[in-house]
C-alpha atoms as a PDB file:
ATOM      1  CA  UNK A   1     -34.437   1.923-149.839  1.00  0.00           C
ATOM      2  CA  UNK A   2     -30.754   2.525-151.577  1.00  0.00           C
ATOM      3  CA  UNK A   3     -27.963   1.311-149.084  1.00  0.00           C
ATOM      4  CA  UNK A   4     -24.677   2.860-149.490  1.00  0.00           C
ATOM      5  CA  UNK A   5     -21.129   1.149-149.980  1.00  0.00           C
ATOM      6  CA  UNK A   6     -20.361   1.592-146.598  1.00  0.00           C
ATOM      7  CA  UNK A   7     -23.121  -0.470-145.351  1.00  0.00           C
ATOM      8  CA  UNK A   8     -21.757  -3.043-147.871  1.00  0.00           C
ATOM      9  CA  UNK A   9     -18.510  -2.561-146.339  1.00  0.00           C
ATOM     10  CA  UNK A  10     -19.421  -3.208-142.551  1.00  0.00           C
ATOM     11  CA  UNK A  11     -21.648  -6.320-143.738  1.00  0.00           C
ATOM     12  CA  UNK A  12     -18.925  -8.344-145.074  1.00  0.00           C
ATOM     13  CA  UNK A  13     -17.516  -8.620-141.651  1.00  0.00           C
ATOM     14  CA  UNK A  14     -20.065 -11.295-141.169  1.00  0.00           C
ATOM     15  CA  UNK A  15     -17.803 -14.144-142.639  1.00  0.00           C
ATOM     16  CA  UNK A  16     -15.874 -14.171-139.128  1.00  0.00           C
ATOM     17  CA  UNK A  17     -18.918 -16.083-137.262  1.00  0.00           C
ATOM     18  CA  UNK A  18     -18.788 -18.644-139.978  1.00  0.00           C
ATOM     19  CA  UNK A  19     -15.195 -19.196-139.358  1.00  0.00           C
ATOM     20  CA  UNK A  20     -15.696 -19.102-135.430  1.00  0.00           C
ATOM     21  CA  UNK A  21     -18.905 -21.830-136.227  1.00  0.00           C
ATOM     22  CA  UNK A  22     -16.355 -23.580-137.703  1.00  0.00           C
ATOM     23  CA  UNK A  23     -13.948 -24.058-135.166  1.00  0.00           C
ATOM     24  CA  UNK A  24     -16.950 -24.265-132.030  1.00  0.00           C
ATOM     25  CA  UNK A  25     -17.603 -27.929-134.085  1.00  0.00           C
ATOM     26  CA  UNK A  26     -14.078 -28.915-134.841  1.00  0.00           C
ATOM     27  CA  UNK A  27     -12.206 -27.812-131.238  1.00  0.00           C
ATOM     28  CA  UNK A  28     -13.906 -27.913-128.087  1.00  0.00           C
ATOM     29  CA  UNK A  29     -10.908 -26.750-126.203  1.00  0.00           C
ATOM     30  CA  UNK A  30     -12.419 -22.999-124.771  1.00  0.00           C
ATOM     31  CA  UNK A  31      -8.692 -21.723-124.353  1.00  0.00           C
ATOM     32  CA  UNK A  32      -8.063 -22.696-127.915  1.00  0.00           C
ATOM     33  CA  UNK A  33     -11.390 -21.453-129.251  1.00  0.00           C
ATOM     34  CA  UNK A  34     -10.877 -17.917-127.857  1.00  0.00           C
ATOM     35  CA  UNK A  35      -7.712 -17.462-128.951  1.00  0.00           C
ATOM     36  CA  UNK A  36      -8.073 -18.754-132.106  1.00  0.00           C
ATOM     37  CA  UNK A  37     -11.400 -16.003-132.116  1.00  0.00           C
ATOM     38  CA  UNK A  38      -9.064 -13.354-130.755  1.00  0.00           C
ATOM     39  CA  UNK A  39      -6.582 -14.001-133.841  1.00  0.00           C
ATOM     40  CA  UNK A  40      -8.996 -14.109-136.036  1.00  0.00           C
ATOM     41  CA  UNK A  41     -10.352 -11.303-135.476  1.00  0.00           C
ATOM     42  CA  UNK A  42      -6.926  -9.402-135.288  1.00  0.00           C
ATOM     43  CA  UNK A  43      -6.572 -10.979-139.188  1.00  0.00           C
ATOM     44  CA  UNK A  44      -9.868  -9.349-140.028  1.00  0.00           C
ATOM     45  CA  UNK A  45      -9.168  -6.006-138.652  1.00  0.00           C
ATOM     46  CA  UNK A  46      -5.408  -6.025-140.520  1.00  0.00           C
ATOM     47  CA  UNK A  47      -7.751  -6.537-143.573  1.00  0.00           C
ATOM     48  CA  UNK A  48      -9.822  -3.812-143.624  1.00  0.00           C
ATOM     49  CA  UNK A  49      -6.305  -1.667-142.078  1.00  0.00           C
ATOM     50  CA  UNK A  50      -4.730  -2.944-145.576  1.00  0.00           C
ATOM     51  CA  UNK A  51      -7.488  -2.200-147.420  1.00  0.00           C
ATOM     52  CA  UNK A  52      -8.358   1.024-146.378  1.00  0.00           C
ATOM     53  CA  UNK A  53      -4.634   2.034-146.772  1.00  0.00           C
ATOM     54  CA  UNK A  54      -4.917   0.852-149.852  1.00  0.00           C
ATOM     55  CA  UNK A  55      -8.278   2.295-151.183  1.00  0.00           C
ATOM     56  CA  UNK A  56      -8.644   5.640-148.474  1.00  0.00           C
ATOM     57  CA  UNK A  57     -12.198   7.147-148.689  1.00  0.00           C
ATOM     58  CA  UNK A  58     -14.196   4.707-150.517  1.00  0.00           C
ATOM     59  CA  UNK A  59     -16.560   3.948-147.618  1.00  0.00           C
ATOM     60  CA  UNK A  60     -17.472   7.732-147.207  1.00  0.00           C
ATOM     61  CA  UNK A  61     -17.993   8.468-150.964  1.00  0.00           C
ATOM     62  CA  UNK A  62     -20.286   5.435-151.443  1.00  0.00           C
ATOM     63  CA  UNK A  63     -18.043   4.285-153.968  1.00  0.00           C
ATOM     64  CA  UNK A  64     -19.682   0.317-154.580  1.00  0.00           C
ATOM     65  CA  UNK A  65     -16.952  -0.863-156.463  1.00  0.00           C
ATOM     66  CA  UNK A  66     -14.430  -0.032-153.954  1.00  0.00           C
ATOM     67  CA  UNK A  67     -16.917  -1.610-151.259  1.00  0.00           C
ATOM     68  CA  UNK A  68     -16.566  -4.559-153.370  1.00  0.00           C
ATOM     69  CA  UNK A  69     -13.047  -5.098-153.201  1.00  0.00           C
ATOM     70  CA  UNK A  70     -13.577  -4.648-149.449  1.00  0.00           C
ATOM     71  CA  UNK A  71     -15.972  -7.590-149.442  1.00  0.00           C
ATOM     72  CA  UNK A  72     -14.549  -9.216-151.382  1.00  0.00           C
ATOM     73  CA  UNK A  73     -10.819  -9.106-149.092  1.00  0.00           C
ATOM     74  CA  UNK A  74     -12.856  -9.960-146.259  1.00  0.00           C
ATOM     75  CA  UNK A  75     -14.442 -12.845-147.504  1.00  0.00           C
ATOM     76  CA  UNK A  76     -11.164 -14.369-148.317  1.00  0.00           C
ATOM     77  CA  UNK A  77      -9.368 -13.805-145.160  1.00  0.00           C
ATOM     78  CA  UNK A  78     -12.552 -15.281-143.131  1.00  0.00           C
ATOM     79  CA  UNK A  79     -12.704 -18.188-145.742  1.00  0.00           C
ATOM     80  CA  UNK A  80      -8.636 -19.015-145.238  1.00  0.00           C
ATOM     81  CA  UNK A  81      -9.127 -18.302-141.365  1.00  0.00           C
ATOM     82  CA  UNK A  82     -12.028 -20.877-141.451  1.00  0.00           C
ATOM     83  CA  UNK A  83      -9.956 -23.380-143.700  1.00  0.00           C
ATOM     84  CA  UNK A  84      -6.763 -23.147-141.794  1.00  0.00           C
ATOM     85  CA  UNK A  85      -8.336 -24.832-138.841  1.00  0.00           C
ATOM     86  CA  UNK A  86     -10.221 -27.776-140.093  1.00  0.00           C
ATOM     87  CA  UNK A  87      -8.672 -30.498-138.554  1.00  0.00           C
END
């Protein structure tokens, strides 16, 4: 079964439940937890905005090294947005 770069794409959204894991153990303040998940997720979605600005119809032509830049954005903003609140 081939998958396309789109399904790539969507995948690499995944890294924001390892920051969110991240901040459940560290902060158990629920106020501070959804907001900080809220954020987060705003970050994320300003990524792939960015990115899609910056590289328009890669997704729909199944372009895979375009994909990969869009991994590879995401994985850095959910790896800062997991770093930045380690306590």
């Amino acid at each position: 079964m081939q998958y396309g770069a789109g399904n790539r794409a969507c995948g690499c959204h995944g890294r924001l439940y390892v920051s969110a894991a991240r901040r459940l153990i560290y902060r158990c303040n629920m106020i501070g937890f959804a907001t900080w998940g809220i954020l987060s997720c705003l970050v994320q979605l300003l990524t792939f905005w960015v990115m899609y600005g910056l590289l328009p119809r890669v997704i729909e032509t199944n372009n895979v090294a375009g994909a990969t830049c869009f991994v590879a954005a995401s994985v850095c903003v959910g790896l800062l947005n997991a770093a930045s609140f380690i306590p």
